[in-house]
N, C-alpha and C. Protein backbone atom coordinates (compact mmCIF):
# COMPACT_ATOMS: atom_id res chain seq x y z
N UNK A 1 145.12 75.42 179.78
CA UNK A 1 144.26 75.88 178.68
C UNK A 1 142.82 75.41 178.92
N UNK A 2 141.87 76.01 178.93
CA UNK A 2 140.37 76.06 179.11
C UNK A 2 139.75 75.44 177.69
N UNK A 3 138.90 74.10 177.97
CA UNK A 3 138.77 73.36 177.29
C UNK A 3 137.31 73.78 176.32
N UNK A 4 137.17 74.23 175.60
CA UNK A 4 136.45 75.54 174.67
C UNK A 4 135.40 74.55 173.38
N UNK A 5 134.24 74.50 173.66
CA UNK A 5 133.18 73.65 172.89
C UNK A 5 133.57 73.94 172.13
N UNK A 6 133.76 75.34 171.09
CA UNK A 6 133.39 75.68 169.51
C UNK A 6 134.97 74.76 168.82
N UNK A 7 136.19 74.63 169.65
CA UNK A 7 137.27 74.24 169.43
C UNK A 7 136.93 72.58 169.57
N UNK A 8 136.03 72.32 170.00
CA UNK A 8 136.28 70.21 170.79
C UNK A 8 136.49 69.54 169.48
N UNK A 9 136.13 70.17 167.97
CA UNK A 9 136.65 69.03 167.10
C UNK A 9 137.91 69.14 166.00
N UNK A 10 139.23 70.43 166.80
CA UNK A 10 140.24 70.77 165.82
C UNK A 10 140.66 69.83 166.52
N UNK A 11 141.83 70.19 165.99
CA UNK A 11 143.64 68.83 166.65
C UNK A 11 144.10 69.78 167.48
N UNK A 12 144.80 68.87 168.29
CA UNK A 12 145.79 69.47 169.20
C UNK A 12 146.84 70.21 168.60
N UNK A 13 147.31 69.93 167.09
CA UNK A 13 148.40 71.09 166.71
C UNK A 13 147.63 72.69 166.65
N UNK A 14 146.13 72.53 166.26
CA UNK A 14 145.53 73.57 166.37
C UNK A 14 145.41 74.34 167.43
N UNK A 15 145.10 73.51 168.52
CA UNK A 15 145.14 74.41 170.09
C UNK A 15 146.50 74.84 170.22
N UNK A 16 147.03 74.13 169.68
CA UNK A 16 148.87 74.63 170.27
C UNK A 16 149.12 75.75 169.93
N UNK A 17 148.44 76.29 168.23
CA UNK A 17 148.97 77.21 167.68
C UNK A 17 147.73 78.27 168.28
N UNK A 18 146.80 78.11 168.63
CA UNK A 18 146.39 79.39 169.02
C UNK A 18 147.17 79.87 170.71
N UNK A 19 147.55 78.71 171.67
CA UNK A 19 148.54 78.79 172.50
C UNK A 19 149.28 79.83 172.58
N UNK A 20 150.33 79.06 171.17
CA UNK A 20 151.11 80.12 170.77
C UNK A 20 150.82 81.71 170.71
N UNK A 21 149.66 81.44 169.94
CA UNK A 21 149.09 82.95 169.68
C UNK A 21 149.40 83.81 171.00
N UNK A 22 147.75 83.53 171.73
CA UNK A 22 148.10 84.03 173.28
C UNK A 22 149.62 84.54 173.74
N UNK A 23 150.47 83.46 173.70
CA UNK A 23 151.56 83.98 174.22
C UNK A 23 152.23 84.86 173.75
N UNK A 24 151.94 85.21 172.39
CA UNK A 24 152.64 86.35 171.52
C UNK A 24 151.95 87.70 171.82
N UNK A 25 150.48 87.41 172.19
CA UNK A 25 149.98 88.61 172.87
C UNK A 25 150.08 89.09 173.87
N UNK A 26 150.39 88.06 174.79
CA UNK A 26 150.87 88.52 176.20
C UNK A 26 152.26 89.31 176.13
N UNK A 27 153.21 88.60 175.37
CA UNK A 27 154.57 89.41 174.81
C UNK A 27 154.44 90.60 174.53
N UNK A 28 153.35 91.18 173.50
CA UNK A 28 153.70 92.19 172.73
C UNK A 28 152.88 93.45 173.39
N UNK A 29 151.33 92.91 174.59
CA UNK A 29 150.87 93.83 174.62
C UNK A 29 150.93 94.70 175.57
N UNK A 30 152.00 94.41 176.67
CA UNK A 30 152.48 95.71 177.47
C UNK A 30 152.96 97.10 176.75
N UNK A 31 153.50 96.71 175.34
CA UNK A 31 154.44 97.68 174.43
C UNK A 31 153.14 98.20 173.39
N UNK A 32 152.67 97.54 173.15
CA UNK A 32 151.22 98.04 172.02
C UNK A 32 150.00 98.28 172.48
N UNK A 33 149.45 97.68 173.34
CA UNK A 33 148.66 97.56 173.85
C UNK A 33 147.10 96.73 172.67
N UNK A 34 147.19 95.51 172.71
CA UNK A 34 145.99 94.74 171.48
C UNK A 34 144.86 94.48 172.44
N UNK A 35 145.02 94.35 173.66
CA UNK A 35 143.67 94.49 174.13
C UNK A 35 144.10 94.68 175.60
N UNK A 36 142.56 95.07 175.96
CA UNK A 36 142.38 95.61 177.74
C UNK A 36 143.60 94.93 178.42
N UNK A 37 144.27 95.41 179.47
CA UNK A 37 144.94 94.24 180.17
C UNK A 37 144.25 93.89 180.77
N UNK A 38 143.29 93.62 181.62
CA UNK A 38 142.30 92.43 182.50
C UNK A 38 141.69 91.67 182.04
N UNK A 39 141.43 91.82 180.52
CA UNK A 39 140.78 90.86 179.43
C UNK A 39 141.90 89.66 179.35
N UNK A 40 143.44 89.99 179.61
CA UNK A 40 144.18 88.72 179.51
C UNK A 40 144.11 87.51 180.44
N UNK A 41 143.79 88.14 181.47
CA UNK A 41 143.59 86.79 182.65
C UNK A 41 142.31 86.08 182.26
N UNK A 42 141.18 86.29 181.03
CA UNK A 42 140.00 85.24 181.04
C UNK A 42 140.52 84.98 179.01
N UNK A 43 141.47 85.34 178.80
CA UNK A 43 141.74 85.58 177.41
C UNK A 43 141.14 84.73 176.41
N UNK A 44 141.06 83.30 177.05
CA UNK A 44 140.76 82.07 176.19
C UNK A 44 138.81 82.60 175.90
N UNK A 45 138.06 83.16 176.94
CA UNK A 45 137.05 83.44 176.25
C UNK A 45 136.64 84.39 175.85
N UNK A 46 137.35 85.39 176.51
CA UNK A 46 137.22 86.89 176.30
C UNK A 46 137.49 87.13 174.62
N UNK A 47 138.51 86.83 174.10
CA UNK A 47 138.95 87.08 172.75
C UNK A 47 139.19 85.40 171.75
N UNK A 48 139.18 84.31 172.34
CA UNK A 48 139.96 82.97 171.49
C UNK A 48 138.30 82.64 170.94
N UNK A 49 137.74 82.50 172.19
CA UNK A 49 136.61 82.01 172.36
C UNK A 49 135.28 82.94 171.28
N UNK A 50 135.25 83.60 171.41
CA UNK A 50 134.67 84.64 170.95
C UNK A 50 134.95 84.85 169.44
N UNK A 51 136.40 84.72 168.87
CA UNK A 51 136.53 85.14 167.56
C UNK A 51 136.48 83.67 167.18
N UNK A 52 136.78 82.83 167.50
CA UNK A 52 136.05 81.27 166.74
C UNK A 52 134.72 80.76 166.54
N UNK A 53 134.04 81.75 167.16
CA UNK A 53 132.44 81.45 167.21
C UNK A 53 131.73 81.69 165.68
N UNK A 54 132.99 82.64 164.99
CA UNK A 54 132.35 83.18 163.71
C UNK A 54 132.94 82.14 162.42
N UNK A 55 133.32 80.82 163.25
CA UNK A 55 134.17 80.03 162.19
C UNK A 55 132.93 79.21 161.63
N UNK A 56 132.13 78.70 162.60
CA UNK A 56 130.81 77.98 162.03
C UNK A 56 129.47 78.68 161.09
N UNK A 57 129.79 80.14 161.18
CA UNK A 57 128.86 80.99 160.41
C UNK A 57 129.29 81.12 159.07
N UNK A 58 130.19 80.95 158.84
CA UNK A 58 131.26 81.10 157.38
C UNK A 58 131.12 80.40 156.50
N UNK A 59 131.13 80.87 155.13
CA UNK A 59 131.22 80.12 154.22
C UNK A 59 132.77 79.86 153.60
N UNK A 60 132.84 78.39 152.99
CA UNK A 60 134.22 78.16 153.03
C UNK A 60 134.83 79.21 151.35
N UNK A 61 135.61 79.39 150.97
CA UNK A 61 136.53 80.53 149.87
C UNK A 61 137.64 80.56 150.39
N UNK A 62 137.88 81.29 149.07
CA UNK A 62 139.68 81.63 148.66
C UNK A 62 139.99 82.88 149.49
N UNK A 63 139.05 83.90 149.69
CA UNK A 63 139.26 84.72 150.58
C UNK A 63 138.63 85.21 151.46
N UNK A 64 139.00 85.73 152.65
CA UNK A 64 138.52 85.89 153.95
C UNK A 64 139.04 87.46 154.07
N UNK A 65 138.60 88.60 154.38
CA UNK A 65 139.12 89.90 154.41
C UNK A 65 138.56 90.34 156.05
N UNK A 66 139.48 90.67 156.91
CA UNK A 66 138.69 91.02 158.45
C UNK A 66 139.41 92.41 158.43
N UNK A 67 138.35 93.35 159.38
CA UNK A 67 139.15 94.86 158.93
C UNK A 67 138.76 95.34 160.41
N UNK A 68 140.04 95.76 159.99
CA UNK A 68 140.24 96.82 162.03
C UNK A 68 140.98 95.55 162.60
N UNK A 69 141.73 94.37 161.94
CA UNK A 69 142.39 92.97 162.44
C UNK A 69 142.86 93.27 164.10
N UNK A 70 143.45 95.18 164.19
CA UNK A 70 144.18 95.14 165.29
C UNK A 70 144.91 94.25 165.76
N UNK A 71 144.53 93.27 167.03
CA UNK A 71 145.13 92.54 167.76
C UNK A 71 145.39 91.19 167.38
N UNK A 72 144.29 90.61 166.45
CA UNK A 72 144.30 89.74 165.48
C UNK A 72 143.16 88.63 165.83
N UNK A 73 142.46 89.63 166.59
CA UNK A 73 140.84 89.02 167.10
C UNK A 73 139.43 89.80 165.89
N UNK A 74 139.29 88.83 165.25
CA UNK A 74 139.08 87.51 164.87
C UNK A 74 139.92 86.54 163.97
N UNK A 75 140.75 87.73 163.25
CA UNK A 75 141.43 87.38 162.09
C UNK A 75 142.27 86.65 162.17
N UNK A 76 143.23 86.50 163.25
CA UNK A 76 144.56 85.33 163.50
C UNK A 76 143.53 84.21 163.72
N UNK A 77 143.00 84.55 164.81
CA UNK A 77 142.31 83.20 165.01
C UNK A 77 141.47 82.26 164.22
N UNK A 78 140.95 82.66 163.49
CA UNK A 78 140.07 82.07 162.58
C UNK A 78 141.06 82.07 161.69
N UNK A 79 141.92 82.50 161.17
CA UNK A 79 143.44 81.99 160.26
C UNK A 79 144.17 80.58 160.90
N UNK A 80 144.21 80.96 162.55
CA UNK A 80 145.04 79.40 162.20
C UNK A 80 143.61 78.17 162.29
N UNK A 81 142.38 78.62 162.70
CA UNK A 81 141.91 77.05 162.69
C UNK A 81 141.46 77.10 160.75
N UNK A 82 141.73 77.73 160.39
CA UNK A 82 141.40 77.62 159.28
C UNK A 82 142.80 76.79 157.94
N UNK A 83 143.83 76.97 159.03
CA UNK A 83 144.82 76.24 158.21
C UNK A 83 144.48 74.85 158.85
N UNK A 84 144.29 74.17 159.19
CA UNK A 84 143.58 73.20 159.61
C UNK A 84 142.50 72.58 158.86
N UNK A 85 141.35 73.52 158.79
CA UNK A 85 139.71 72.96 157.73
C UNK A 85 139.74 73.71 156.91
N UNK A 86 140.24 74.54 156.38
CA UNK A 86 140.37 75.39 155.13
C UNK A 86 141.90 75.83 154.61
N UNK A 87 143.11 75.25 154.32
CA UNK A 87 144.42 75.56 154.42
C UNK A 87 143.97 76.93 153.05
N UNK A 88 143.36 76.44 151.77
CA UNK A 88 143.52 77.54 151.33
C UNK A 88 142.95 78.79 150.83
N UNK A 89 141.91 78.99 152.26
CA UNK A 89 141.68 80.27 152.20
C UNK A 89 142.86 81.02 153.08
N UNK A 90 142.83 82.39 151.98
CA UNK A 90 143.84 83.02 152.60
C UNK A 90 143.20 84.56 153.52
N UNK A 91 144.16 84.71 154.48
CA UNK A 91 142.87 85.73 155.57
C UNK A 91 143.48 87.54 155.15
N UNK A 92 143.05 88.02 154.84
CA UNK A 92 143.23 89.69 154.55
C UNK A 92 143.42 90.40 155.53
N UNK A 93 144.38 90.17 156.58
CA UNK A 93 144.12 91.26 157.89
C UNK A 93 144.63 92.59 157.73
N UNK A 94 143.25 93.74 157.60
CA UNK A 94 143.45 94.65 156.89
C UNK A 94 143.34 96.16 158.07
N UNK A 95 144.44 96.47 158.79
CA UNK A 95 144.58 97.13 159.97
C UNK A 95 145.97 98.25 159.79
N UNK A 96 145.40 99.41 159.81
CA UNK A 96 145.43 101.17 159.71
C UNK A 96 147.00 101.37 160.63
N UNK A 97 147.01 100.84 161.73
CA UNK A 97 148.28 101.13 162.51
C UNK A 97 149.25 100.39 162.35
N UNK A 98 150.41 100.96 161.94
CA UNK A 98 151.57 100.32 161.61
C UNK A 98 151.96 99.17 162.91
N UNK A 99 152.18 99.95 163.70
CA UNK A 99 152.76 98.97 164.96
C UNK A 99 151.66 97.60 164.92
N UNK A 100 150.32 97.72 164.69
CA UNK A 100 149.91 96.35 164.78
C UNK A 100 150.29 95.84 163.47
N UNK A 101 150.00 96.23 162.82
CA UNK A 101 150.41 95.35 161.57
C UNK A 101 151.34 94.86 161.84
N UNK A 102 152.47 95.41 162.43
CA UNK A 102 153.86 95.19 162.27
C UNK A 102 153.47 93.60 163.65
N UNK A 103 152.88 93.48 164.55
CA UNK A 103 152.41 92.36 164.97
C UNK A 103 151.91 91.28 164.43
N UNK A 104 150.66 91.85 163.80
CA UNK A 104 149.98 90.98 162.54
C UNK A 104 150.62 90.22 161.68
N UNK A 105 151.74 90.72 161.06
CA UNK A 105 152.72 90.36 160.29
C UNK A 105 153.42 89.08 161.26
N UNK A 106 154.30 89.46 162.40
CA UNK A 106 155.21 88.43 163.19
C UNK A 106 154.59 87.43 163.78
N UNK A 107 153.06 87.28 163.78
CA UNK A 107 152.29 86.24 163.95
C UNK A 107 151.58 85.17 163.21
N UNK A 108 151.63 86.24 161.94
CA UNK A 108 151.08 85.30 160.85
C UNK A 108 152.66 84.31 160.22
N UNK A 109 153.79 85.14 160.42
CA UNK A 109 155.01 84.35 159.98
C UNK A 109 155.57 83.13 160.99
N UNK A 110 155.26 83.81 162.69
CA UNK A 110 155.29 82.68 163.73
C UNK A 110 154.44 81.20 163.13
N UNK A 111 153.41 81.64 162.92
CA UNK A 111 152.34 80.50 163.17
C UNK A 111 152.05 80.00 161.80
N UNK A 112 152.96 80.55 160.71
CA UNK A 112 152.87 79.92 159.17
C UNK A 112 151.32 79.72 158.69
N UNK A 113 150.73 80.94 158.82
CA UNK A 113 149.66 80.99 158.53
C UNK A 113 149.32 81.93 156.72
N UNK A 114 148.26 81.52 156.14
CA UNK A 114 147.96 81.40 154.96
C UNK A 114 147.21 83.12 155.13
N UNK A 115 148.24 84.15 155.52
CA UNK A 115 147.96 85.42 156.12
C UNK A 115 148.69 86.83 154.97
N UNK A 116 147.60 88.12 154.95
CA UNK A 116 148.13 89.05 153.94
C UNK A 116 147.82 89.76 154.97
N UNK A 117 149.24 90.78 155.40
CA UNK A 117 148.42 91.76 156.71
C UNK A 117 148.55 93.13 155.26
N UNK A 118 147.15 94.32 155.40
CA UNK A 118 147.44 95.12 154.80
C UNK A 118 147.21 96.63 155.19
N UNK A 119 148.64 96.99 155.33
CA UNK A 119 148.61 98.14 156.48
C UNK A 119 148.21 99.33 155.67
N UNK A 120 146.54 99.48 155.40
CA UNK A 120 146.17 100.92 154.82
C UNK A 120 144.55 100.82 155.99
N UNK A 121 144.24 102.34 155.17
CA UNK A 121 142.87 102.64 156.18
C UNK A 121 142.29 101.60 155.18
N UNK A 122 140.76 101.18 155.71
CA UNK A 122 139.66 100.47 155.02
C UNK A 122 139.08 101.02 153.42
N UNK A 123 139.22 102.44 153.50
CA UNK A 123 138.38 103.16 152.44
C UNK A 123 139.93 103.34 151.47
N UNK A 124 140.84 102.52 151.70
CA UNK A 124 142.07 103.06 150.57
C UNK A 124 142.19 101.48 150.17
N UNK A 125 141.73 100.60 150.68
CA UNK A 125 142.39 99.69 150.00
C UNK A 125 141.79 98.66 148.30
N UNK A 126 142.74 98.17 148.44
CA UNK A 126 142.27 97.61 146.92
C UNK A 126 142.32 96.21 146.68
N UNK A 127 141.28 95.31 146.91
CA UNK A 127 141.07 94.04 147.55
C UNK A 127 140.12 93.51 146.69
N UNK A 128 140.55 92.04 146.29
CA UNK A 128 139.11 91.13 144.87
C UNK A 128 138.11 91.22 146.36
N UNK A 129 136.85 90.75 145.81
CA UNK A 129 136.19 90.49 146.78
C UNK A 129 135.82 89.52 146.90
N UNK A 130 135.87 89.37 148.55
CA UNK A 130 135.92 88.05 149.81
C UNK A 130 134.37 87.04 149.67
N UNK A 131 135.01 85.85 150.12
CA UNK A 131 133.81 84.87 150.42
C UNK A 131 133.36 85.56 152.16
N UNK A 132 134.03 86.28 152.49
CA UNK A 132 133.48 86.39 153.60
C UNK A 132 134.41 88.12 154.19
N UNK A 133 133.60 88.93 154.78
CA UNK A 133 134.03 89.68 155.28
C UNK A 133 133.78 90.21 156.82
N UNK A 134 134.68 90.39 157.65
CA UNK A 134 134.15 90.08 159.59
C UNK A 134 134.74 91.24 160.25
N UNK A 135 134.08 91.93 161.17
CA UNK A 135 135.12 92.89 161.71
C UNK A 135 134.84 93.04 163.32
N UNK A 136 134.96 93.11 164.29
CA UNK A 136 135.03 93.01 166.07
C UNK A 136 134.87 94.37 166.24
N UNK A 137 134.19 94.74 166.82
CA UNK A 137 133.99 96.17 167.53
C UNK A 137 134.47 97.56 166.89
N UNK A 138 134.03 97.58 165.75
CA UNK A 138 135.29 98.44 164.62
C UNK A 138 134.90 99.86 164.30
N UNK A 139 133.13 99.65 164.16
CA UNK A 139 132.20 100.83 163.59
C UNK A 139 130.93 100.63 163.61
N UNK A 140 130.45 101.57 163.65
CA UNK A 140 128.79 101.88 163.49
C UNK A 140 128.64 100.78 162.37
N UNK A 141 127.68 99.80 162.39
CA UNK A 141 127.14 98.99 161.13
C UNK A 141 126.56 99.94 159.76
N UNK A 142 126.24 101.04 159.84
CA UNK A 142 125.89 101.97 158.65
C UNK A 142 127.69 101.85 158.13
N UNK A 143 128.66 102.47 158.44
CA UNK A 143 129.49 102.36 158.14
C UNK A 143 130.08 101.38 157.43
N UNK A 144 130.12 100.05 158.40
CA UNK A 144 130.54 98.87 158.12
C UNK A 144 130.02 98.62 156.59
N UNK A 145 129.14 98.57 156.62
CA UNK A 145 128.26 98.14 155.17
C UNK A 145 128.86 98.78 153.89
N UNK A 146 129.32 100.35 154.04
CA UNK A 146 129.87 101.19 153.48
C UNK A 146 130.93 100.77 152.78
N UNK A 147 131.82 100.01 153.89
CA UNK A 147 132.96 99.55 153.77
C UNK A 147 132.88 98.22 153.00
N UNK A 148 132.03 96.95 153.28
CA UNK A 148 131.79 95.94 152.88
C UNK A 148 130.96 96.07 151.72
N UNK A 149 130.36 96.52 150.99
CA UNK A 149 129.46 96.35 149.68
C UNK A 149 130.50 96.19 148.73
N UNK A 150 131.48 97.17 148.58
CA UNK A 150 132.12 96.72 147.49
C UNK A 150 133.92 95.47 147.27
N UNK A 151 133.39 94.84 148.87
CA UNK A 151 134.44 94.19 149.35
C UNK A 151 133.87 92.30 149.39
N UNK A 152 132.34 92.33 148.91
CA UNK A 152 131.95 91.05 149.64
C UNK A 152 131.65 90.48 148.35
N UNK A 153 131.78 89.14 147.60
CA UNK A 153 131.33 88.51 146.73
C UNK A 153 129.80 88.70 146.90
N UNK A 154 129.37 88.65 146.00
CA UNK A 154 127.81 88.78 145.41
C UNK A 154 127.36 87.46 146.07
N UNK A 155 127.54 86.68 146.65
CA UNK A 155 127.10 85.61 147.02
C UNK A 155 127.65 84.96 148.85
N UNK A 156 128.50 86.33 149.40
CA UNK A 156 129.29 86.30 150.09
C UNK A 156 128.39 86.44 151.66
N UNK A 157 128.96 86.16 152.52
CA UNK A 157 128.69 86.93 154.09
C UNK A 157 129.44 88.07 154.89
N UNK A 158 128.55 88.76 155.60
CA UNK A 158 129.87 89.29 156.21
C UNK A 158 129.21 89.30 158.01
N UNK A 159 130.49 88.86 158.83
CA UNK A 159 129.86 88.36 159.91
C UNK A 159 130.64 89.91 161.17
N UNK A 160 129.83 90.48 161.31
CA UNK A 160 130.33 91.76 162.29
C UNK A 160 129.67 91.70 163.78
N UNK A 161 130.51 91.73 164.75
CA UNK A 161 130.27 91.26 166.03
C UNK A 161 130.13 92.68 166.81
N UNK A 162 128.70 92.36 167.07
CA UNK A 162 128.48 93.35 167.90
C UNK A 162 127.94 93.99 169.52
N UNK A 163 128.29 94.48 170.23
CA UNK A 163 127.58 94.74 171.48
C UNK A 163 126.04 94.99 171.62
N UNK A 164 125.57 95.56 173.26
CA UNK A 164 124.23 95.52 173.46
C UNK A 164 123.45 96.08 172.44
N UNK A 165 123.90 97.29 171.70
CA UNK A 165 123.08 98.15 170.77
C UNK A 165 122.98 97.77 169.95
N UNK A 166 123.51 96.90 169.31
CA UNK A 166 123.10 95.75 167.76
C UNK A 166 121.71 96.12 167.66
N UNK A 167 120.78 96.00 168.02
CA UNK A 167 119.19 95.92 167.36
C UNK A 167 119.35 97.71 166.85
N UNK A 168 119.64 98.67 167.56
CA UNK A 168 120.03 99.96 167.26
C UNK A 168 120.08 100.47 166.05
N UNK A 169 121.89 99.70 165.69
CA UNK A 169 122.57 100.06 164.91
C UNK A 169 121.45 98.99 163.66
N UNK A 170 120.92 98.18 164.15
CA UNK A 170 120.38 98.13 162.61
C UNK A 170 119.32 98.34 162.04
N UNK A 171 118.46 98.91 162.81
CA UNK A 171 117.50 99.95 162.86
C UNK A 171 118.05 101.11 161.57
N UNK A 172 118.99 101.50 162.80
CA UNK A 172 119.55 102.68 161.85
C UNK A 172 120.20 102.60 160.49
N UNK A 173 120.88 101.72 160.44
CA UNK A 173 120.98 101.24 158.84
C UNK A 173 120.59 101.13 157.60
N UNK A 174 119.09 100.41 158.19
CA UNK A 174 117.95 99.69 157.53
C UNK A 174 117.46 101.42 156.74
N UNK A 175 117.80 102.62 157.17
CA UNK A 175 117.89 104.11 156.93
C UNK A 175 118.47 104.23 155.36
N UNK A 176 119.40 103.50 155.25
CA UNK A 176 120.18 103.55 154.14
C UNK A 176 120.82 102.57 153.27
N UNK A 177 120.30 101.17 153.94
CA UNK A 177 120.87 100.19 153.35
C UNK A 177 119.91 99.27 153.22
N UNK A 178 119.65 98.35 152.20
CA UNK A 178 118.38 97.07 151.83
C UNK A 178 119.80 95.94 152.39
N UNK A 179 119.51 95.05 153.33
CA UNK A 179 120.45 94.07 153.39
C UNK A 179 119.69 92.71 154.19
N UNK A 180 120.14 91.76 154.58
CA UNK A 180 119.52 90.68 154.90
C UNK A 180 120.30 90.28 156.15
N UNK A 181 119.22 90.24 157.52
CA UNK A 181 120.31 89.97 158.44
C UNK A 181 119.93 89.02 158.88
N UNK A 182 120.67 88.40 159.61
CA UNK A 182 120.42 87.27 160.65
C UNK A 182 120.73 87.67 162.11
N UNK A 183 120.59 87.83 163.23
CA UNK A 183 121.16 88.06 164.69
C UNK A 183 121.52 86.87 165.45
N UNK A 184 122.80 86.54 165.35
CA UNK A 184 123.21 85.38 165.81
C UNK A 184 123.75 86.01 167.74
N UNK A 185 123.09 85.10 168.66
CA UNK A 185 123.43 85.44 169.86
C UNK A 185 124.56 85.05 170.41
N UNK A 186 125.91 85.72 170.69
CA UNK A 186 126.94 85.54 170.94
C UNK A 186 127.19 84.73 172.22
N UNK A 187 128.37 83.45 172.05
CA UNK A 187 128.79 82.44 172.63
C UNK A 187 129.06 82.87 173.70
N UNK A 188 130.21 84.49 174.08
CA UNK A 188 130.55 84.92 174.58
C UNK A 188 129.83 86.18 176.06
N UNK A 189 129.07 86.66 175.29
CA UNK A 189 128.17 87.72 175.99
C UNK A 189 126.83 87.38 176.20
N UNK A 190 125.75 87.26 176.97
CA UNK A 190 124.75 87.71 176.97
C UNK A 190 123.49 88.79 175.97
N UNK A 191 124.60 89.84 176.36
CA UNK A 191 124.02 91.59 175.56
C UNK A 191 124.92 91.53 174.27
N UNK A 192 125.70 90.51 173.22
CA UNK A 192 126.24 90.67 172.48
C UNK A 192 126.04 89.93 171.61
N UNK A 193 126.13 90.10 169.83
CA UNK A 193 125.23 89.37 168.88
C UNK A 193 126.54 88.93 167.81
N UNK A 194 126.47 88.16 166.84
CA UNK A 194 127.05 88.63 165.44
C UNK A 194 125.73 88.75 164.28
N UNK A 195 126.13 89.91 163.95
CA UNK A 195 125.28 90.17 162.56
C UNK A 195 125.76 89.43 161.43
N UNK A 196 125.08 88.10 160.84
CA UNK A 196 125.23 88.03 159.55
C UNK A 196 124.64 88.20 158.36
N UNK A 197 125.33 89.45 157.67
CA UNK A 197 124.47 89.91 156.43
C UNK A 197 124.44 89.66 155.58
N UNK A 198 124.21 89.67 154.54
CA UNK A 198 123.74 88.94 152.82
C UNK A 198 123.19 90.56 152.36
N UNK A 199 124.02 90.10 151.01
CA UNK A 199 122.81 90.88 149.98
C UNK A 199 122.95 92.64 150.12
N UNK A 200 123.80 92.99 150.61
CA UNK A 200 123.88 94.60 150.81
C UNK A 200 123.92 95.47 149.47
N UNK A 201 122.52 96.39 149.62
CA UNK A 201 122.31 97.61 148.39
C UNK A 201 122.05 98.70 149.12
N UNK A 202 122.59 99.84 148.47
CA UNK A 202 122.05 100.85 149.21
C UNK A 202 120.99 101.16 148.74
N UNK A 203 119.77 101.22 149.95
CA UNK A 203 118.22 101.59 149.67
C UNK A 203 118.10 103.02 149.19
N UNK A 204 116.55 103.47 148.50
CA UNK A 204 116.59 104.23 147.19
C UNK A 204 116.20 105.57 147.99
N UNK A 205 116.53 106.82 147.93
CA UNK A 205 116.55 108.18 148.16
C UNK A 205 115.09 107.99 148.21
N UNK A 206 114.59 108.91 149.25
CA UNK A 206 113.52 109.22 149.46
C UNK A 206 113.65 110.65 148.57
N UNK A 207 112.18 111.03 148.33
CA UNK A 207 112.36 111.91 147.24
C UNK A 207 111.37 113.09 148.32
């Protein structure tokens, strides 16, 4: 196991259980496919590494909602170190395909994690709203926002990880949405950011 800065101050039951994790992905994803297969041979930074980076941006709450969970990058992961420094926030992994869910589910019960997998699309579901809302490579940020305004506490974050075009996509946004960002430069990539936003309204019709 590759000895990972953002991780140097959990416990060892914590590394174990993201361990675990890994190995449940390696299990399941010849049959499902949760991520690239060549992404598994660097896995610890490609995906462990990467979705824990958004644990220090967070504010601590009762709920955590991540959407598009898929593979369970960010959402498992930041679930189990969070049973650890936060046992009771509980994580919303809120993902459209049955077969992952149906993963989502056998991982959050493996690893006795403080986990609600909820197998509908994003725009059907019916959720209080989160101290925090996060999603990995999921959608256009106009979208995202779409999805998150009426999902994020009024006082909430929502941390969405994005590739080279981040400055782009929020350009284009800024089209339709008043929001407050921050561009946090990703642990993982070079050309890759997390957006953390505050404060999302949709800006006023041009007339």
């Amino acid at each position: 196991m590759e000895s990972l800065d953002i991780l140097k101050n959990v416990s060892r039951e914590t590394l174990d259980g993201l361990d675990r994790f890994v190995q449940l992905v390696a299990k399941w994803n010849p049959t499902i496919n949760l991520v690239a297969k060549n992404s598994l041979a660097d896995v610890w930074v490609r995906h462990i590494k990467d979705s824990a980076q958004l644990i220090p941006l967070a504010a601590t709450g009762r709920a955590w909602i991540d959407l598009g969970s898929g593979g369970g990058f960010p959402g498992i992961v930041v679930s189990v170190v969070l049973k650890e420094v936060a046992p009771e926030t509980c994580m919303y992994l809120v993902e459209s395909d049955a077969r992952k869910a149906t993963f989502l589910r056998e991982a959050s019960r493996a690893l006795r994690l403080n986990c609600q997998v909820v197998n509908q699309r994003i725009d059907e579901i019916n959720l209080p709203p989160a101290t925090v809302i996060s999603a990995r490579a999921l959608a256009h940020l106009d979208k995202l926002l779409h999805f998150s305004k009426r999902l994020v506490d009024l006082d909430g974050v929502c941390l969405f990880m994005k590739g080279k075009s981040h400055q782009d996509e929020v350009r284009l946004a800024r089209e339709s949405w008043k929001f407050d960002c921050e561009v946090i430069q990703s642990k993982t990539s070079a050309e890759a950011a997390v957006l953390r936003i505050r404060n999302i309204e949709c800006a006023a019709k041009k007339t």
